[in-house]
C-alpha atoms as a PDB file:
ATOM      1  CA  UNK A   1       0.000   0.000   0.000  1.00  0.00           C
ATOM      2  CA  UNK A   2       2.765   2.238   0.762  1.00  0.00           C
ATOM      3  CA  UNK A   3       4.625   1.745  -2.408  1.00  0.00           C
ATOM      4  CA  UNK A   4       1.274   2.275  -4.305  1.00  0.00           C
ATOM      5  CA  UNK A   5       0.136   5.495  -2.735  1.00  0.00           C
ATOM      6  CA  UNK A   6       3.360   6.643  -3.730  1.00  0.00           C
ATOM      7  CA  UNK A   7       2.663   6.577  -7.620  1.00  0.00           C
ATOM      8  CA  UNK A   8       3.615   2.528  -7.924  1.00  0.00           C
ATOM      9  CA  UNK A   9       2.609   0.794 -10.648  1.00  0.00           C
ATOM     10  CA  UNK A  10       1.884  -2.714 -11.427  1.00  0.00           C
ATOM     11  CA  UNK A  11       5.617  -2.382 -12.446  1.00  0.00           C
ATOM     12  CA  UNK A  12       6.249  -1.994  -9.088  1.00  0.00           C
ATOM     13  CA  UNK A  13       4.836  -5.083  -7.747  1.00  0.00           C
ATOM     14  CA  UNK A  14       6.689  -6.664 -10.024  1.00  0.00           C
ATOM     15  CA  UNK A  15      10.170  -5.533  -8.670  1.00  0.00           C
ATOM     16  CA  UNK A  16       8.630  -5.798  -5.282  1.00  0.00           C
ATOM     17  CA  UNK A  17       8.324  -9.434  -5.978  1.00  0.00           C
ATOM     18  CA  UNK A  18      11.855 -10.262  -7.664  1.00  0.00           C
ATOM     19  CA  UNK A  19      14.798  -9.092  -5.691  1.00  0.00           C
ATOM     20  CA  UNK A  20      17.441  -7.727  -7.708  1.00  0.00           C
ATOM     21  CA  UNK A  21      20.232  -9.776  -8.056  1.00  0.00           C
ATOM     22  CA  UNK A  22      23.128  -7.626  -7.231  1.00  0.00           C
ATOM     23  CA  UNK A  23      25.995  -9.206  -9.183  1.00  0.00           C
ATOM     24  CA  UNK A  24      23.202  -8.941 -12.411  1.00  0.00           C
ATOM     25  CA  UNK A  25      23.534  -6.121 -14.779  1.00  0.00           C
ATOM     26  CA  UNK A  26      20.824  -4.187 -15.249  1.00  0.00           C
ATOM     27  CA  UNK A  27      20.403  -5.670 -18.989  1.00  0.00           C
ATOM     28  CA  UNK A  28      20.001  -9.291 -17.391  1.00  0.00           C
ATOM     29  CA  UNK A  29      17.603  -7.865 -14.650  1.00  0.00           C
ATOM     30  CA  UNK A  30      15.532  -6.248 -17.228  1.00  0.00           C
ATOM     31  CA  UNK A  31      15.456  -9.656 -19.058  1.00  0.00           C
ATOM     32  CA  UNK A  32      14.288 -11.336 -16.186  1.00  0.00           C
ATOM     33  CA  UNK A  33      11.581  -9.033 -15.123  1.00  0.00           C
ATOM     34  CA  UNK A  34      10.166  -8.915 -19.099  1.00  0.00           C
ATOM     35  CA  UNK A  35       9.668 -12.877 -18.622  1.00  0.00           C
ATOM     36  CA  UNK A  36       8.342 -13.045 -15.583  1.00  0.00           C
ATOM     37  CA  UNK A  37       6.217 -10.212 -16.605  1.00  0.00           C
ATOM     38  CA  UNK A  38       5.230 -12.089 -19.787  1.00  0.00           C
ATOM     39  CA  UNK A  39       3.811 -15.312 -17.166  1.00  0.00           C
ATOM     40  CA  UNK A  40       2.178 -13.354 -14.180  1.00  0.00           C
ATOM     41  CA  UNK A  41       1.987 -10.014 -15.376  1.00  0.00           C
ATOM     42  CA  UNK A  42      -1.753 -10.628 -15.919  1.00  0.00           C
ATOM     43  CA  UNK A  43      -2.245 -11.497 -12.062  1.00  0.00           C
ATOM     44  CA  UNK A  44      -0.078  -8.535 -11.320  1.00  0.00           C
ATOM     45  CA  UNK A  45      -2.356  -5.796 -12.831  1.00  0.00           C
ATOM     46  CA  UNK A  46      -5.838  -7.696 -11.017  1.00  0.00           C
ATOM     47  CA  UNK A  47      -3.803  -7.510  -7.607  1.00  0.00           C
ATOM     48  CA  UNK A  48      -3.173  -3.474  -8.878  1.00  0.00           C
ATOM     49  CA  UNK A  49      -6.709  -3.258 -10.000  1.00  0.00           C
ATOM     50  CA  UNK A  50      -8.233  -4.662  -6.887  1.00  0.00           C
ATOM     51  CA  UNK A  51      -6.142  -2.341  -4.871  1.00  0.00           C
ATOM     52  CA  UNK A  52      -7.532   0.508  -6.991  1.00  0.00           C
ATOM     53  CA  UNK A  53     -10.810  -0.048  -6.483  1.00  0.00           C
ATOM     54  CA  UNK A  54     -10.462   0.018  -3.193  1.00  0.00           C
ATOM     55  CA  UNK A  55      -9.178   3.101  -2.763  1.00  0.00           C
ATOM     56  CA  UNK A  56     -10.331   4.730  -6.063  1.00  0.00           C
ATOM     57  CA  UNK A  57      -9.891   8.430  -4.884  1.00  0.00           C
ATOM     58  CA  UNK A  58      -6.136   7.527  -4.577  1.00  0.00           C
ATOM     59  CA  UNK A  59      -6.091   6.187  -8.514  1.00  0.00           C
ATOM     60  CA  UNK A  60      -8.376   8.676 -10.009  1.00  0.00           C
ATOM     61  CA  UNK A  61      -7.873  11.944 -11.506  1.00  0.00           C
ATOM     62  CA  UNK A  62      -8.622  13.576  -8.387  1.00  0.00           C
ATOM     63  CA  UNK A  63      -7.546  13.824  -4.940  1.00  0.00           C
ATOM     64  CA  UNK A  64      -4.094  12.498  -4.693  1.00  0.00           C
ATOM     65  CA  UNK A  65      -3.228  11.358  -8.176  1.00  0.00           C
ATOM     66  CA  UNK A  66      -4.454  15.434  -9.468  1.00  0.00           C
ATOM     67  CA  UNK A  67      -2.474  16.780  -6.404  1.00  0.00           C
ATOM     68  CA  UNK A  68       0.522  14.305  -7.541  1.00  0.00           C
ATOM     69  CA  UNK A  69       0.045  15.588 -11.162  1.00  0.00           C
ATOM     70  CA  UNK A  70       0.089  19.410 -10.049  1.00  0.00           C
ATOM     71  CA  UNK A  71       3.131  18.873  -8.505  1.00  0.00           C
ATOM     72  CA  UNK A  72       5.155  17.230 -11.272  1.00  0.00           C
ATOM     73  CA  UNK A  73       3.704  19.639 -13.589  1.00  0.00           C
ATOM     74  CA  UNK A  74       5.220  22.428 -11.315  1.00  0.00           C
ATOM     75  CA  UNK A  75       8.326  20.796 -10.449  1.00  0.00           C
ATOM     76  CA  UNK A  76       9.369  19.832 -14.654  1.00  0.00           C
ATOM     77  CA  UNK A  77       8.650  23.692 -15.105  1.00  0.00           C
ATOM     78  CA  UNK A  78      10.401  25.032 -12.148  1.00  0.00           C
ATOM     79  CA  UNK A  79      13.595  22.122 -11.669  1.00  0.00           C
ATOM     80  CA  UNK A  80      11.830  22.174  -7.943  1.00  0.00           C
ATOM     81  CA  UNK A  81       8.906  22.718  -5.829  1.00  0.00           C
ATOM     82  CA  UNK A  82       8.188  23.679  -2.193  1.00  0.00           C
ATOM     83  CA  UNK A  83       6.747  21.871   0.961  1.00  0.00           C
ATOM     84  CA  UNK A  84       3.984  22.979   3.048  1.00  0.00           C
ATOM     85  CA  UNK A  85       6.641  25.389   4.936  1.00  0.00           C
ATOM     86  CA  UNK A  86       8.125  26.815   1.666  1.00  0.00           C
ATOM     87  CA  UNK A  87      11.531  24.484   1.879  1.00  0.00           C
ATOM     88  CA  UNK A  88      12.242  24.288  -1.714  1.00  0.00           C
ATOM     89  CA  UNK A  89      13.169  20.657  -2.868  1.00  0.00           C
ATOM     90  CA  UNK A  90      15.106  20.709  -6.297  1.00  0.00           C
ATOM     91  CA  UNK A  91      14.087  18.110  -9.100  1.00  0.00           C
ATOM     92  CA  UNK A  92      16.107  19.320 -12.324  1.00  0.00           C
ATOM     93  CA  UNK A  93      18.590  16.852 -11.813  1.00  0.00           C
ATOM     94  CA  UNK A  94      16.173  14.099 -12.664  1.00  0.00           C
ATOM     95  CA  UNK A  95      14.018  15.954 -14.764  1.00  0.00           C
ATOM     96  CA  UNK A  96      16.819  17.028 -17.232  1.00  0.00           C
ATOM     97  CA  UNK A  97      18.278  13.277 -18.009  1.00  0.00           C
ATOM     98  CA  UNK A  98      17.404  11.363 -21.105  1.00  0.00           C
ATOM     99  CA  UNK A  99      16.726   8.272 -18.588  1.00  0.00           C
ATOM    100  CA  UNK A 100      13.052   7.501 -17.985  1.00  0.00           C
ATOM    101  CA  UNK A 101      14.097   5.939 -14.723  1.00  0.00           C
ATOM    102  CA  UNK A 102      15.306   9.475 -13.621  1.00  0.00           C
ATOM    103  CA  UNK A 103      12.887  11.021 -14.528  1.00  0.00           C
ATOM    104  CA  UNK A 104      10.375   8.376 -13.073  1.00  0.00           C
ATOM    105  CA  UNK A 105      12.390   8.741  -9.643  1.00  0.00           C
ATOM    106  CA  UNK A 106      11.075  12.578  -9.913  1.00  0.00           C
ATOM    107  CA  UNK A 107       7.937  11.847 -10.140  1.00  0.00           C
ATOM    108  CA  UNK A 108       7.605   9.732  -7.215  1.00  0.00           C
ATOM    109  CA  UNK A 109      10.198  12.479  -5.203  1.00  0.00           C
ATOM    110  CA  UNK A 110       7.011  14.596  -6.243  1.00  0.00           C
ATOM    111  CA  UNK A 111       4.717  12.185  -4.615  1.00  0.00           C
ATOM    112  CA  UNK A 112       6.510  11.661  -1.910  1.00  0.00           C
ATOM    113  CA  UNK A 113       8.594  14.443  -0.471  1.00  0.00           C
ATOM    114  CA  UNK A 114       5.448  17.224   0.274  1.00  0.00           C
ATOM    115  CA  UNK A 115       4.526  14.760   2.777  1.00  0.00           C
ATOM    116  CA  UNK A 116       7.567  13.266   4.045  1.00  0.00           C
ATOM    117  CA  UNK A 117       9.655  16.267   3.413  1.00  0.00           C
ATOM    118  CA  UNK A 118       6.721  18.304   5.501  1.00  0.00           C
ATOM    119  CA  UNK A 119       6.705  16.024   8.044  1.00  0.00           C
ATOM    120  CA  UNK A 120      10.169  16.590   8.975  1.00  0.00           C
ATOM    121  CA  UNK A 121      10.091  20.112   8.833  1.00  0.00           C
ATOM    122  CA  UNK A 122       6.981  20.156  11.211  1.00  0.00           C
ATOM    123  CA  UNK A 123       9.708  18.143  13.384  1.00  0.00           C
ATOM    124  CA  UNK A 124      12.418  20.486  13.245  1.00  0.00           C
ATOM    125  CA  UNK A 125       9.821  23.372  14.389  1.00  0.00           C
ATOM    126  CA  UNK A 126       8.786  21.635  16.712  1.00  0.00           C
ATOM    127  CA  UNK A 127      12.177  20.760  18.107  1.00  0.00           C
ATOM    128  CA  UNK A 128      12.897  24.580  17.814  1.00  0.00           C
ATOM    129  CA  UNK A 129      10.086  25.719  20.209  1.00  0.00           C
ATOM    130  CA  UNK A 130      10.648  22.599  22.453  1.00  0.00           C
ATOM    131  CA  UNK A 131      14.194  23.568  22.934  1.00  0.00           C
ATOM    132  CA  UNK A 132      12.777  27.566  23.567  1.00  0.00           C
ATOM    133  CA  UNK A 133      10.165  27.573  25.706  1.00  0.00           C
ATOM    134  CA  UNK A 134      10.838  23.766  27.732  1.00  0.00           C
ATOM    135  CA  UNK A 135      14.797  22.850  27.320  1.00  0.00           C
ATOM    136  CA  UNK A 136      15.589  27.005  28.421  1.00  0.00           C
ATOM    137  CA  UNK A 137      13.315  27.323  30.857  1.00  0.00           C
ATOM    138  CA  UNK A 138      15.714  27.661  34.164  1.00  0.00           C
ATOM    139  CA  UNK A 139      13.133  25.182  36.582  1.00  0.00           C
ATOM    140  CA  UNK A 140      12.772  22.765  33.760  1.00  0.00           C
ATOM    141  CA  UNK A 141      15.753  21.873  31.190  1.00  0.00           C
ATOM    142  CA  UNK A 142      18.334  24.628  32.471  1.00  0.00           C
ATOM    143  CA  UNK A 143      18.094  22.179  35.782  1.00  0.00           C
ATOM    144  CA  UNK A 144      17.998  19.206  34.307  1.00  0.00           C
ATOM    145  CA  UNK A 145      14.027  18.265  35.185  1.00  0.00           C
ATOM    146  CA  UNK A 146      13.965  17.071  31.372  1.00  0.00           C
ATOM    147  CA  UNK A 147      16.152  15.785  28.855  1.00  0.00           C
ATOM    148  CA  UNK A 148      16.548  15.073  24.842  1.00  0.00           C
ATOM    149  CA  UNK A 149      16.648  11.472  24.017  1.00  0.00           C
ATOM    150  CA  UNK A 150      17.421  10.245  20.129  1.00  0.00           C
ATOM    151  CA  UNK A 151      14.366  10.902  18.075  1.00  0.00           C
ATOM    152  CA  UNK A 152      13.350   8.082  15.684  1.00  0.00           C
ATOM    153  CA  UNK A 153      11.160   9.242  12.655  1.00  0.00           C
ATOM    154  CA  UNK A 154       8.044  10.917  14.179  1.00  0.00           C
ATOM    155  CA  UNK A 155       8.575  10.219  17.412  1.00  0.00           C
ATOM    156  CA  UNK A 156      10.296  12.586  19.805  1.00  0.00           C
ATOM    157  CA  UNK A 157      12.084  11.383  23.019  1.00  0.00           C
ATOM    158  CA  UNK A 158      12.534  12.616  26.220  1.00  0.00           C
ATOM    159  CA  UNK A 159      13.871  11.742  30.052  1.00  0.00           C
ATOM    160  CA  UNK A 160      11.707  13.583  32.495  1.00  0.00           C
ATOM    161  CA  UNK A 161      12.051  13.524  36.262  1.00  0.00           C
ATOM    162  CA  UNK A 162       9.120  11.763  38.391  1.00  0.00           C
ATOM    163  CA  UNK A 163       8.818  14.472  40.912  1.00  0.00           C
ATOM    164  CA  UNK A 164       5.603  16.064  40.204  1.00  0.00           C
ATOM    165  CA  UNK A 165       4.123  18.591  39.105  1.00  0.00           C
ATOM    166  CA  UNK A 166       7.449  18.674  36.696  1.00  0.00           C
ATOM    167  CA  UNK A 167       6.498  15.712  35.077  1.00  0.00           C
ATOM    168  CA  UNK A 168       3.029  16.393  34.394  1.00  0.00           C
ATOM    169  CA  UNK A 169       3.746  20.315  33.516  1.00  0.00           C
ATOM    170  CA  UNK A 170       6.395  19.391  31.319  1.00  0.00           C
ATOM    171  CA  UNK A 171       4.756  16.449  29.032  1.00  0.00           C
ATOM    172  CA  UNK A 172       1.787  18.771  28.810  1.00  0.00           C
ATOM    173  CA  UNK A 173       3.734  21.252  27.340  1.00  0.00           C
ATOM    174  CA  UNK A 174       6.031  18.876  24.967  1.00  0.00           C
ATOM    175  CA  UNK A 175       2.739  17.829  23.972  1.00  0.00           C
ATOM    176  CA  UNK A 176       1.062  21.642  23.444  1.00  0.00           C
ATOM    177  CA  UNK A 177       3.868  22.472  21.096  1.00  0.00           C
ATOM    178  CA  UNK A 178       3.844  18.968  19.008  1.00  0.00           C
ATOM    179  CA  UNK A 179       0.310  20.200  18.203  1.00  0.00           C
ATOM    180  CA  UNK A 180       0.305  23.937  18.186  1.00  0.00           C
ATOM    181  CA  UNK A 181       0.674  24.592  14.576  1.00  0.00           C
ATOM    182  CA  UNK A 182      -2.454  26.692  13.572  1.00  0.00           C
ATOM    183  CA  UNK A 183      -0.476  28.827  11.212  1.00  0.00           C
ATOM    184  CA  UNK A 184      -0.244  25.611   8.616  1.00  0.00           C
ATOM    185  CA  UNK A 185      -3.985  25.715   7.894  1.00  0.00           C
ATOM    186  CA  UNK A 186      -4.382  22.297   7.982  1.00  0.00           C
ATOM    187  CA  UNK A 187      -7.928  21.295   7.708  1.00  0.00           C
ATOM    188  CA  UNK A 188      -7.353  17.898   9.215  1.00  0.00           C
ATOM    189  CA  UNK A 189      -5.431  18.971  13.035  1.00  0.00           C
ATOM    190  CA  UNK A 190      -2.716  17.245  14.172  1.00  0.00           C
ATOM    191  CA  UNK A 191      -2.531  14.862  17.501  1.00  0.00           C
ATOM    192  CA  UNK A 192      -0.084  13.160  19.204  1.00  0.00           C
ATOM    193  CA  UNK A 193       0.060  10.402  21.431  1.00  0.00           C
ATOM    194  CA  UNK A 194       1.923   9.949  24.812  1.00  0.00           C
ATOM    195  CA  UNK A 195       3.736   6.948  25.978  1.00  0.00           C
ATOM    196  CA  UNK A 196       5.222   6.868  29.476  1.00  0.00           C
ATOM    197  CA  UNK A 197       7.628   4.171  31.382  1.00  0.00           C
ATOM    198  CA  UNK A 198      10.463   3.826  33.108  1.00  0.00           C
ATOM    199  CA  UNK A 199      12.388   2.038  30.378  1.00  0.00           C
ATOM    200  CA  UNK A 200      11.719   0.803  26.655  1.00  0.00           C
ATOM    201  CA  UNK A 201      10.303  -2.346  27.335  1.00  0.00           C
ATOM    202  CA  UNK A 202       7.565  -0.712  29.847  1.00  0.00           C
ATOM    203  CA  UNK A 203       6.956   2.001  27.340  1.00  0.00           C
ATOM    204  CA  UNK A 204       2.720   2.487  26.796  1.00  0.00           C
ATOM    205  CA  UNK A 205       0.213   5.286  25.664  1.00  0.00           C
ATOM    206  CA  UNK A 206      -0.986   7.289  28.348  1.00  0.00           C
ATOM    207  CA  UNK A 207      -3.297  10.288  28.354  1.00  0.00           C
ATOM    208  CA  UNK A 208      -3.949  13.011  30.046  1.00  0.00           C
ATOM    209  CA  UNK A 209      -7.049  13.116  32.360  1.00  0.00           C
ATOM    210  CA  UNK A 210      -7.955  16.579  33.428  1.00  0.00           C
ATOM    211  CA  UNK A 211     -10.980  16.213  35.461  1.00  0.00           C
ATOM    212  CA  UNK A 212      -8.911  13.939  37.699  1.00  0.00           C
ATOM    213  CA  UNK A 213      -5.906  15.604  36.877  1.00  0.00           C
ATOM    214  CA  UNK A 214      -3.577  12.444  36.523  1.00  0.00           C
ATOM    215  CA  UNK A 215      -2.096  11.008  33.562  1.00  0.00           C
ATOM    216  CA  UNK A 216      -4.309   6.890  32.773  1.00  0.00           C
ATOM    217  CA  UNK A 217      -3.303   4.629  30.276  1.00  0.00           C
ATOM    218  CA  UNK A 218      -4.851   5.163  27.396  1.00  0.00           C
ATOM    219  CA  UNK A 219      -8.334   3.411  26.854  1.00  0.00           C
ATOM    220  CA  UNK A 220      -8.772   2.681  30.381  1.00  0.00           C
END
């Protein structure tokens, strides 16, 4: 599904299926794919088909796939286009070579980056304001209350003392700048979710209740 929503193709299956072999040239690979292809390329394109009509805004032209063509359209113009923010993310490269493969790999950096690309400057905003308003603040990181752990794609990591109301103040507000991004006009808002314990294998969601004024495991 991932590959797909990405602008894969039945093609894409395909090479999802074989593994390149990496002491093949890319003549023999070619070769290989074009006879498998010619045996269960037919099953291939029902397995794409299926998946298309499941999700048929993602295939049509509209929703995604017109967004996706917008932004090809704009970036073979331009030699780039911009994320949500306005970082700009340079195509030319690929769109300038004679190979199709280039220039399919800019297409799918088209599909792709907005989202991914946004995603990680939403993080390094975030991470900006966290390290302003929390990791500054003299009675929180200044003395050492909370701390920045490794942060592993979307997830942002942090060692904050028991001793209360520290630890409740300062996930709140870890929390209230994760989500306080009004000014990107999304219309669907963003959450996050907490996870709490004392070490990684006791790690689980926990939310915040406010009538009780405790933090709960979440769904409890």
């Amino acid at each position: 599904n991932f590959g797909l929503q990405y602008l894969g193709t039945p093609y894409t299956l395909l090479r999802t299926v074989l593994q390149e072999d990496p002491t093949a040239t890319q003549e023999q690979m070619e070769e290989v794919y074009e006879k498998w292809w010619n045996v269960h390329g037919a099953q291939v394109r029902w397995s794409f088909d299926r998946w298309g009509r499941k999700w048929p805004n993602l295939i049509a032209k509209s929703g995604l796939a017109l967004w996706h063509h917008n932004l090809q359209q704009e970036a073979r113009k331009n030699g780039f286009f911009k994320t949500h923010m306005g970082r700009i993310c340079r195509t030319v490269y690929w769109y300038s070579s004679p190979s199709r493969r280039d220039q399919g790999f800019g297409d799918r950096t088209c599909a792709n980056r907005p989202v991914q690309g946004g995603c990680g400057d939403i993080l390094r905003y975030t991470y900006c304001q966290i390290h302003k308003h929390i990791m500054l603040r003299e009675d929180w990181g200044v003395s050492k209350r909370v701390l920045y752990y490794p942060t592993l794609h979307d997830e942002m990591s942090f060692c904050v003392t028991q001793e209360e109301p520290y630890f409740t103040d300062i996930s709140k507000a870890v929390m209230f700048h994760m989500t306080n991004l009004g000014f990107l006009n999304y219309r669907v808002p963003l959450t996050v979710d907490a996870s709490v314990g004392r070490k990684w294998g006791s790690v689980f969601k926990f939310m915040y209740d406010e009538e009780k004024k405790q933090w709960k495991p979440r769904g409890s």
